[in-house]
Structures are given as C-alpha cells and as structure tokens.
PDB file of N, CA and C in Angstrom:
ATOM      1  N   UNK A   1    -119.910   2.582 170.773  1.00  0.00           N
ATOM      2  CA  UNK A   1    -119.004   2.330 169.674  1.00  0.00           C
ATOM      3  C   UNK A   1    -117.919   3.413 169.671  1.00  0.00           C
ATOM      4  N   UNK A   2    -117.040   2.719 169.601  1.00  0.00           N
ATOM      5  CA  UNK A   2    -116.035   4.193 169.475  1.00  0.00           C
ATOM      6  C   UNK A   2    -115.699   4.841 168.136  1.00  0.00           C
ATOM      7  N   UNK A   3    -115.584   6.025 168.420  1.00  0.00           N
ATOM      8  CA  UNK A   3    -115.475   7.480 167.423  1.00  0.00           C
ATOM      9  C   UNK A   3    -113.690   7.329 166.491  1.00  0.00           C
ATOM     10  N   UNK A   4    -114.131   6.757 165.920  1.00  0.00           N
ATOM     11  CA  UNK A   4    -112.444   7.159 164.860  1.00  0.00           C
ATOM     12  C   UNK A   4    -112.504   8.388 163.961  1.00  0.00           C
ATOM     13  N   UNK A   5    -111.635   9.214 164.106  1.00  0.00           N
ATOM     14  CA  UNK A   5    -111.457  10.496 162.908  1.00  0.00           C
ATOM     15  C   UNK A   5    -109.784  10.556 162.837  1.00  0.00           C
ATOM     16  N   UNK A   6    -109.322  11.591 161.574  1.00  0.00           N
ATOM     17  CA  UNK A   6    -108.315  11.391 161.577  1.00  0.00           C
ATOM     18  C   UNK A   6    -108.110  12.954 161.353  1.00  0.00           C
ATOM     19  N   UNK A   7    -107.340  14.282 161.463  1.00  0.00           N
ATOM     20  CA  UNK A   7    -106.606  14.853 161.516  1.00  0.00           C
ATOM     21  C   UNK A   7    -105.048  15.255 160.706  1.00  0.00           C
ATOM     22  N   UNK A   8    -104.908  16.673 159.650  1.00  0.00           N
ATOM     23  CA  UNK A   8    -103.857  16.576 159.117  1.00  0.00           C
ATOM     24  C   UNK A   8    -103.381  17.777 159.375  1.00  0.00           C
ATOM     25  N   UNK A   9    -102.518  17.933 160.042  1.00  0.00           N
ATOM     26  CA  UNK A   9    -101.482  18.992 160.140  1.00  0.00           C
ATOM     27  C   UNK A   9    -100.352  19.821 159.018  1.00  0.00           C
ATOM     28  N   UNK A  10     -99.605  20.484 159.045  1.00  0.00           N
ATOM     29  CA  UNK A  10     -98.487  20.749 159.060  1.00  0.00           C
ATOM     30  C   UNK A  10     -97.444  20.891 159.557  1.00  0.00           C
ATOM     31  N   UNK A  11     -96.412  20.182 159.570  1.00  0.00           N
ATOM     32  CA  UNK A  11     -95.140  20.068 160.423  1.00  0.00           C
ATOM     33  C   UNK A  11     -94.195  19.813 159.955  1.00  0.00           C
ATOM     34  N   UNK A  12     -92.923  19.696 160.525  1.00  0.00           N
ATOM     35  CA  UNK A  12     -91.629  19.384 160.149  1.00  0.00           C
ATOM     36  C   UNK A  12     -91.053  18.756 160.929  1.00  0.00           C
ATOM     37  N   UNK A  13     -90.092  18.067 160.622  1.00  0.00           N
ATOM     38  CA  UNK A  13     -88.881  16.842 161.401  1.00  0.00           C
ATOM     39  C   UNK A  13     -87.501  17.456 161.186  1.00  0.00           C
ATOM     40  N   UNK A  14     -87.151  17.463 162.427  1.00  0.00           N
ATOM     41  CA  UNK A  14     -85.331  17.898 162.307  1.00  0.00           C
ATOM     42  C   UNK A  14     -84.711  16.873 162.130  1.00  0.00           C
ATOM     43  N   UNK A  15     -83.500  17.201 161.921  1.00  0.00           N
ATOM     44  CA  UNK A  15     -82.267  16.055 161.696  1.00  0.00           C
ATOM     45  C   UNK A  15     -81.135  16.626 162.335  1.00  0.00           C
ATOM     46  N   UNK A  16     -80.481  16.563 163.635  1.00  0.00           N
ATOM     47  CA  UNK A  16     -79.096  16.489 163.743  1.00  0.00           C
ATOM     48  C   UNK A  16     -77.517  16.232 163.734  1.00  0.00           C
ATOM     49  N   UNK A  17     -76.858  16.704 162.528  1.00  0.00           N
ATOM     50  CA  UNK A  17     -75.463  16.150 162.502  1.00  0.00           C
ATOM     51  C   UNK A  17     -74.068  16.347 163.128  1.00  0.00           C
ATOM     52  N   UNK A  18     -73.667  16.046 163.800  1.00  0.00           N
ATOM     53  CA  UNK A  18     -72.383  16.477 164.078  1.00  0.00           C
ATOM     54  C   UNK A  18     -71.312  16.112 162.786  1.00  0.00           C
ATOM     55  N   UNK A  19     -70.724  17.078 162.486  1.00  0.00           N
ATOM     56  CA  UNK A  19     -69.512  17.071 161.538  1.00  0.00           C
ATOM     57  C   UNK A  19     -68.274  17.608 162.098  1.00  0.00           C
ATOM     58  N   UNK A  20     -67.160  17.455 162.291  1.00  0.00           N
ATOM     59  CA  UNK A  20     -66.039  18.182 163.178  1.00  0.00           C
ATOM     60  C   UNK A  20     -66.150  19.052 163.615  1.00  0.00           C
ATOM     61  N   UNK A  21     -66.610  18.060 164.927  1.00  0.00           N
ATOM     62  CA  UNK A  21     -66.931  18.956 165.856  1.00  0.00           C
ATOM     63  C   UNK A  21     -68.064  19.960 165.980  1.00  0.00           C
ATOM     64  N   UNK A  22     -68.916  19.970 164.856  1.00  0.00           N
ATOM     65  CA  UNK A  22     -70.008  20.887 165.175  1.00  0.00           C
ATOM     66  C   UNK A  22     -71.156  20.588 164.540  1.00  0.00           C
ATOM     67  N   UNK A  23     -72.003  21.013 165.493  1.00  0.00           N
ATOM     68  CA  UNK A  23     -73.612  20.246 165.382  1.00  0.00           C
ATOM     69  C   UNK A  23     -74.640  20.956 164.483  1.00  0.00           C
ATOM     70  N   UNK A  24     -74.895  20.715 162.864  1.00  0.00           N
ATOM     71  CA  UNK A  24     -75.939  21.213 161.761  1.00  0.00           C
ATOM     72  C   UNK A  24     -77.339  20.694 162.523  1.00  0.00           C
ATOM     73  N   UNK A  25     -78.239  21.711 162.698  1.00  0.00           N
ATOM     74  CA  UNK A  25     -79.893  20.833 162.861  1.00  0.00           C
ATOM     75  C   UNK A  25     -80.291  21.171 160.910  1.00  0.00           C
ATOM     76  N   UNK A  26     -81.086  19.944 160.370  1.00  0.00           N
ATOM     77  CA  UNK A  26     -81.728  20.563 159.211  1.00  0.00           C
ATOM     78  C   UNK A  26     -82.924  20.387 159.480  1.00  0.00           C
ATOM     79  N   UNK A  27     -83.962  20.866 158.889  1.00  0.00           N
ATOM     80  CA  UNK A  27     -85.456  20.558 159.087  1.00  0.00           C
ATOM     81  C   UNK A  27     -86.275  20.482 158.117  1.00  0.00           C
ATOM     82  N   UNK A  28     -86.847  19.447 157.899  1.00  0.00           N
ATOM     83  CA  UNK A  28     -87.965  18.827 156.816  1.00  0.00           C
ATOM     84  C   UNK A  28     -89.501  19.042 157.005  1.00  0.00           C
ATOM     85  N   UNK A  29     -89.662  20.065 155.910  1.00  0.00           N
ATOM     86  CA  UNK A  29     -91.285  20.171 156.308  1.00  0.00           C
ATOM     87  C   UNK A  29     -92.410  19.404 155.779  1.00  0.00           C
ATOM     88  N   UNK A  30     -92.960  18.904 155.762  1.00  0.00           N
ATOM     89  CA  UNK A  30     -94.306  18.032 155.785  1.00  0.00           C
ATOM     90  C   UNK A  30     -95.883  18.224 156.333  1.00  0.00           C
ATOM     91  N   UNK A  31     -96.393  17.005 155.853  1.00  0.00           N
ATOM     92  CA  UNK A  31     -97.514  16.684 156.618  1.00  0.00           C
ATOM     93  C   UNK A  31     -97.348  15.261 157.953  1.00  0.00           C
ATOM     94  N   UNK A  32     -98.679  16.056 158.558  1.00  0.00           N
ATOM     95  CA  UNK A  32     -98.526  14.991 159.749  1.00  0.00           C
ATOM     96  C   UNK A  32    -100.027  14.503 159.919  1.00  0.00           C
ATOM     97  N   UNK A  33    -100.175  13.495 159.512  1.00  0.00           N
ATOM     98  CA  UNK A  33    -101.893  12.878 159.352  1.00  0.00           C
ATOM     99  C   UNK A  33    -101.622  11.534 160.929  1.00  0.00           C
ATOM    100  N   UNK A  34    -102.907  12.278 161.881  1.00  0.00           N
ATOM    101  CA  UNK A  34    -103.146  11.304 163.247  1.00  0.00           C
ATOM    102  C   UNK A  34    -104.378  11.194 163.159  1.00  0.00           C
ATOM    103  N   UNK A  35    -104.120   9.837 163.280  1.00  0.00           N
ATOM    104  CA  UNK A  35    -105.381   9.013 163.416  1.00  0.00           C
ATOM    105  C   UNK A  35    -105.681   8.662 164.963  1.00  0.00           C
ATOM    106  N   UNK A  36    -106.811   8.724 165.454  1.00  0.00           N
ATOM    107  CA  UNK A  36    -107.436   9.120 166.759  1.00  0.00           C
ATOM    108  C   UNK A  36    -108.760   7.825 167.190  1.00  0.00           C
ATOM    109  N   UNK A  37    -108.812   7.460 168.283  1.00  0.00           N
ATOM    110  CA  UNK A  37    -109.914   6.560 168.169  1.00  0.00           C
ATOM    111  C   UNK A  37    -110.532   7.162 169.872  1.00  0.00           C
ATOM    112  N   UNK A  38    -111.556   7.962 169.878  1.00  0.00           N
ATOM    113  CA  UNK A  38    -112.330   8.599 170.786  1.00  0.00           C
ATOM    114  C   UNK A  38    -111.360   9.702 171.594  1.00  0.00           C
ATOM    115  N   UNK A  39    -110.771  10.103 170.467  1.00  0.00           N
ATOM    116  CA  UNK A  39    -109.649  10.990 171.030  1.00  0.00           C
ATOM    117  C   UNK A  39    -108.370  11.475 171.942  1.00  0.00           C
ATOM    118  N   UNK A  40    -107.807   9.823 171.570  1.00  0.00           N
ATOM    119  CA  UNK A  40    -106.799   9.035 171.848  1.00  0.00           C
ATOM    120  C   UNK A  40    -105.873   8.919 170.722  1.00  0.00           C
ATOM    121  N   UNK A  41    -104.960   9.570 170.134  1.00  0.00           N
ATOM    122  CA  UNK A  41    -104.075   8.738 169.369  1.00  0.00           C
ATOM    123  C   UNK A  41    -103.612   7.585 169.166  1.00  0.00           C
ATOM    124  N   UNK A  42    -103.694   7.212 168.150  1.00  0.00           N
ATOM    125  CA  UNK A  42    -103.289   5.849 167.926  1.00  0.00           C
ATOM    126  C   UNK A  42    -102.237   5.638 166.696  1.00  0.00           C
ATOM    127  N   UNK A  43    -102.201   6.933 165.897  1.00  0.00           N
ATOM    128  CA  UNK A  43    -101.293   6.652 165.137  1.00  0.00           C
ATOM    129  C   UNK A  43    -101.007   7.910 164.508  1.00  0.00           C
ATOM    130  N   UNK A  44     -99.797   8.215 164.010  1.00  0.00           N
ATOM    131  CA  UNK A  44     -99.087   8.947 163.035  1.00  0.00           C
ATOM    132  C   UNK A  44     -98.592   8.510 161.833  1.00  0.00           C
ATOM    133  N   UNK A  45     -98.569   9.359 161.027  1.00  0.00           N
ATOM    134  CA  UNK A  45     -97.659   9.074 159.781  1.00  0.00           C
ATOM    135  C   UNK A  45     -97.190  10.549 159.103  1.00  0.00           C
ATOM    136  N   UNK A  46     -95.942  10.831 159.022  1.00  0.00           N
ATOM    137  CA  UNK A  46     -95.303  11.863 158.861  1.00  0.00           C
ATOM    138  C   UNK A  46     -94.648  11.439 157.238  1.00  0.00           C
ATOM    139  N   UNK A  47     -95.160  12.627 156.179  1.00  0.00           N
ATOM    140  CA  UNK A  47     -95.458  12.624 154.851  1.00  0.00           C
ATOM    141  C   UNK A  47     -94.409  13.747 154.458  1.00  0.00           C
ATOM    142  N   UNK A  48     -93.504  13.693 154.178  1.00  0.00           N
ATOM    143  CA  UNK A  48     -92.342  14.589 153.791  1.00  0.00           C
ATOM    144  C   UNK A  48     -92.977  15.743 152.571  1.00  0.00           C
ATOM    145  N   UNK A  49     -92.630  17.130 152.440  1.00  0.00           N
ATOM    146  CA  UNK A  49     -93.461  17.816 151.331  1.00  0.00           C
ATOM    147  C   UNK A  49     -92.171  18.915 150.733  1.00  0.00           C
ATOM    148  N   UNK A  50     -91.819  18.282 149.781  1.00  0.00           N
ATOM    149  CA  UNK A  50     -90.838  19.415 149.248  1.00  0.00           C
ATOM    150  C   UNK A  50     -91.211  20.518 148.403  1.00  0.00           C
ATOM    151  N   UNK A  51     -90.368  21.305 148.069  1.00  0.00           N
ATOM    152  CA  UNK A  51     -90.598  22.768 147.135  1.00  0.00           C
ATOM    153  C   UNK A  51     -91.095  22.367 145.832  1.00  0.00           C
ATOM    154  N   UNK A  52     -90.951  21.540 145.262  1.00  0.00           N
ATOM    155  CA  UNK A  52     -90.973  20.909 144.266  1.00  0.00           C
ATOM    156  C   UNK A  52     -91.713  19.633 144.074  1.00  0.00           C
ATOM    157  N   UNK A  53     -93.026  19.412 144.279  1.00  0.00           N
ATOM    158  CA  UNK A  53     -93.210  17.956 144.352  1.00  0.00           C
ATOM    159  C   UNK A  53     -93.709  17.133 143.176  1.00  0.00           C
ATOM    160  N   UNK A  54     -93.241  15.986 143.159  1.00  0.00           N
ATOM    161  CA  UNK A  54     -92.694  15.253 141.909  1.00  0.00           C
ATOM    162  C   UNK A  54     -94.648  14.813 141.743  1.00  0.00           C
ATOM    163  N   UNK A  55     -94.605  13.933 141.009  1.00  0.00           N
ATOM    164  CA  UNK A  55     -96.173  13.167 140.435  1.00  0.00           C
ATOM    165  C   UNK A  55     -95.736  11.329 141.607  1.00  0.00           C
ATOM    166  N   UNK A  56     -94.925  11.518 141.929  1.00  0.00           N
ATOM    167  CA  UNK A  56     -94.845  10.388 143.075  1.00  0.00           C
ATOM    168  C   UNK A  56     -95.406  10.704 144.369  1.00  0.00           C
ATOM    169  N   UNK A  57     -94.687  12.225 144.740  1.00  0.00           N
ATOM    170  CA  UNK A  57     -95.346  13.053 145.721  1.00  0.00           C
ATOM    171  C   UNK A  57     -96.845  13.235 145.601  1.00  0.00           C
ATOM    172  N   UNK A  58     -97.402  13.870 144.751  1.00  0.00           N
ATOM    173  CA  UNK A  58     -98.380  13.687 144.461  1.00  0.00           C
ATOM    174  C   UNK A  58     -99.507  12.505 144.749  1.00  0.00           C
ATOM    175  N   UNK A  59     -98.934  11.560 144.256  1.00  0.00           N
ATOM    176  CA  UNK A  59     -99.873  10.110 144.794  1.00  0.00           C
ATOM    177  C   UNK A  59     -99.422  10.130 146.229  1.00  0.00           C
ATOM    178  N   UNK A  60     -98.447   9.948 146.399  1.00  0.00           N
ATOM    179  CA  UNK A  60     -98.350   9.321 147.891  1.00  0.00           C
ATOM    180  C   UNK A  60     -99.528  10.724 148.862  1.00  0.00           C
ATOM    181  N   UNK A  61     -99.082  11.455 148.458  1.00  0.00           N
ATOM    182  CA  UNK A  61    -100.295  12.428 149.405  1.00  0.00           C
ATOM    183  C   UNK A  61    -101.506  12.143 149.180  1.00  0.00           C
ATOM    184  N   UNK A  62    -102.077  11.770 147.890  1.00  0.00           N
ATOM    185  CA  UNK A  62    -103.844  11.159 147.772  1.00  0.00           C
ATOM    186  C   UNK A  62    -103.766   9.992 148.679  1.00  0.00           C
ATOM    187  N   UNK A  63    -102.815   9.247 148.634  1.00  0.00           N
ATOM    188  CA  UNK A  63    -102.984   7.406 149.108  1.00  0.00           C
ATOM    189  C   UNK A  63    -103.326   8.152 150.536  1.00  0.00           C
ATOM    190  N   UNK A  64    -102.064   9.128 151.143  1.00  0.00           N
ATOM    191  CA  UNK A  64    -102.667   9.514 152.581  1.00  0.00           C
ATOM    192  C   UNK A  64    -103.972   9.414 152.789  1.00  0.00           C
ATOM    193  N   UNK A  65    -104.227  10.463 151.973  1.00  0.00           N
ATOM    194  CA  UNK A  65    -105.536  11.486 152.256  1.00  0.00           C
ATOM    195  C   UNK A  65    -106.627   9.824 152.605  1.00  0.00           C
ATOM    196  N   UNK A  66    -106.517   9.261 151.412  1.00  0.00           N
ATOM    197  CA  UNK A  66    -107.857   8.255 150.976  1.00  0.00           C
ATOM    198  C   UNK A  66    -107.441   7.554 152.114  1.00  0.00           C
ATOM    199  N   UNK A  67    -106.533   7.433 153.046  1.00  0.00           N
ATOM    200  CA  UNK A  67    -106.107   6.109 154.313  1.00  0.00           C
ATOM    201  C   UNK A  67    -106.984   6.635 155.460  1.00  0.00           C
ATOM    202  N   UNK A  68    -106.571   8.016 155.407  1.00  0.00           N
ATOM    203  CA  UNK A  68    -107.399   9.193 156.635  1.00  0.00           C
ATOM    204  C   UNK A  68    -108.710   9.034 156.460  1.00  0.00           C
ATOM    205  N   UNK A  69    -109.390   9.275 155.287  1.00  0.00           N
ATOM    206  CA  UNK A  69    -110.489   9.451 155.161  1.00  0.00           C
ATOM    207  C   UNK A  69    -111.423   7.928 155.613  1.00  0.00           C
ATOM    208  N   UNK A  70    -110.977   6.659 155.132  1.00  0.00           N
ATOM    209  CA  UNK A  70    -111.406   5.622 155.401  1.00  0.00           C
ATOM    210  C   UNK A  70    -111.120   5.182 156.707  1.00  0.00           C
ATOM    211  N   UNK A  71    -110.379   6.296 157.309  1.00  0.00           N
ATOM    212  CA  UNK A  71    -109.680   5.829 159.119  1.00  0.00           C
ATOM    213  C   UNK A  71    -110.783   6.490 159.558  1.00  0.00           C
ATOM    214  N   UNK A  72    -111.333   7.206 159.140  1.00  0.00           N
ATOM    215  CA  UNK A  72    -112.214   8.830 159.726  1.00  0.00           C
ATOM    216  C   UNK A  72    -113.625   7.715 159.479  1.00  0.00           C
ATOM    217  N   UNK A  73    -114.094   7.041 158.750  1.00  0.00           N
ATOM    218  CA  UNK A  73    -115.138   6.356 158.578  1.00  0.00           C
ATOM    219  C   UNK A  73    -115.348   4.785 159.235  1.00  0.00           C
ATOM    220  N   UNK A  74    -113.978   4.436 159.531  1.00  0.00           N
ATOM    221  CA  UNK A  74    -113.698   2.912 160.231  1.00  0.00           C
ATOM    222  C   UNK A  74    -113.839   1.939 159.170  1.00  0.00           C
ATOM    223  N   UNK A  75    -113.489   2.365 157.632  1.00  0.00           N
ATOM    224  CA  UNK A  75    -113.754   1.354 156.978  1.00  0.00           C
ATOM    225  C   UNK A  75    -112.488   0.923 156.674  1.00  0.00           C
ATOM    226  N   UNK A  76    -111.241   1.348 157.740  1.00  0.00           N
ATOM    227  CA  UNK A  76    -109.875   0.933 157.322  1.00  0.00           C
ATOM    228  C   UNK A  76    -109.685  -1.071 157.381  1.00  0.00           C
ATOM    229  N   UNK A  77    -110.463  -1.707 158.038  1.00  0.00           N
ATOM    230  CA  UNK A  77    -110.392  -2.556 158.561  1.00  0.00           C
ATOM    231  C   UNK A  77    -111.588  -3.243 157.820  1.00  0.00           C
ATOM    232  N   UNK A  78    -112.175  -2.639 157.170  1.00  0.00           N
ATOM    233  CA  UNK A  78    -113.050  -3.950 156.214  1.00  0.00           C
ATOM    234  C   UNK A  78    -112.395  -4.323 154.887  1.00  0.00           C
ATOM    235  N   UNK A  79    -112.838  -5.200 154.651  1.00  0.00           N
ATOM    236  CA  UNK A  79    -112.276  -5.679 152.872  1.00  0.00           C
ATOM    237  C   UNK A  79    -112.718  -4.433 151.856  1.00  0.00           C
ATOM    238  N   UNK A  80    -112.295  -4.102 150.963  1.00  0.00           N
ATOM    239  CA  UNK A  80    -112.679  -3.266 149.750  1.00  0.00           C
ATOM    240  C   UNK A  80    -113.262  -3.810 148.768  1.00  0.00           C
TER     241      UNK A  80
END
C-alpha cells in the first residue's frame, strides 16, 4: 500500500517587474504544504503569510493544515 504524508515548510515566492527599464524582484513569504505519496511528490500548495494576518488568513491556514493532515492519513479521497 502506498505511504501518503504531507510536509509544511516555510518559504517565499518572488515576483519580477520591469518598470522603465529596470527590473524590481519582490518576495512573498509563506507556507509551502507537499503532499508526498511514498516519497514522491505529488503536490504543492503555496499559502501566502503576511505581517498581519487577517481571521480569513487564519482559516485558510486551518483548512490547510486539516487538508495535510487528512492527506497524511489517505482519508483525502473518502466521503466525510
């Protein structure tokens, strides 16, 4: 049977702009939750985390967490 777990990091995503003539990088820090099936990736999802996080932020990081955790158990794929 194969082994699913899932994994949460910390990371960030750049953004590059050119504006006349010259190139801004900005960078967004976050979470990075991979989901793995016998230690193979199979998926990412990159969770934006600001200085400030709102009560939207908030949920959306539990919904992660509870997606990981049920990815980590293989019960992503049964009915609830």
């Amino acid at each position: 049977m194969p082994r699913y777990h899932a994994s949460l990091r910390r990371g960030s995503r750049s953004v590059s702009l050119v504006a006349t003539g010259r190139t801004e990088t900005l960078h967004y820090p976050g979470l990075v939750f991979t989901r793995c099936i016998d230690d193979q990736v199979a998926a990412e999802k990159w969770l934006p985390q600001s200085e400030d996080p709102s009560e939207r932020d908030d949920e959306l990081l539990i919904e992660a967490l509870r997606e990981a955790m049920l990815w980590s158990d293989h019960l992503a794929d049964r009915p609830t």
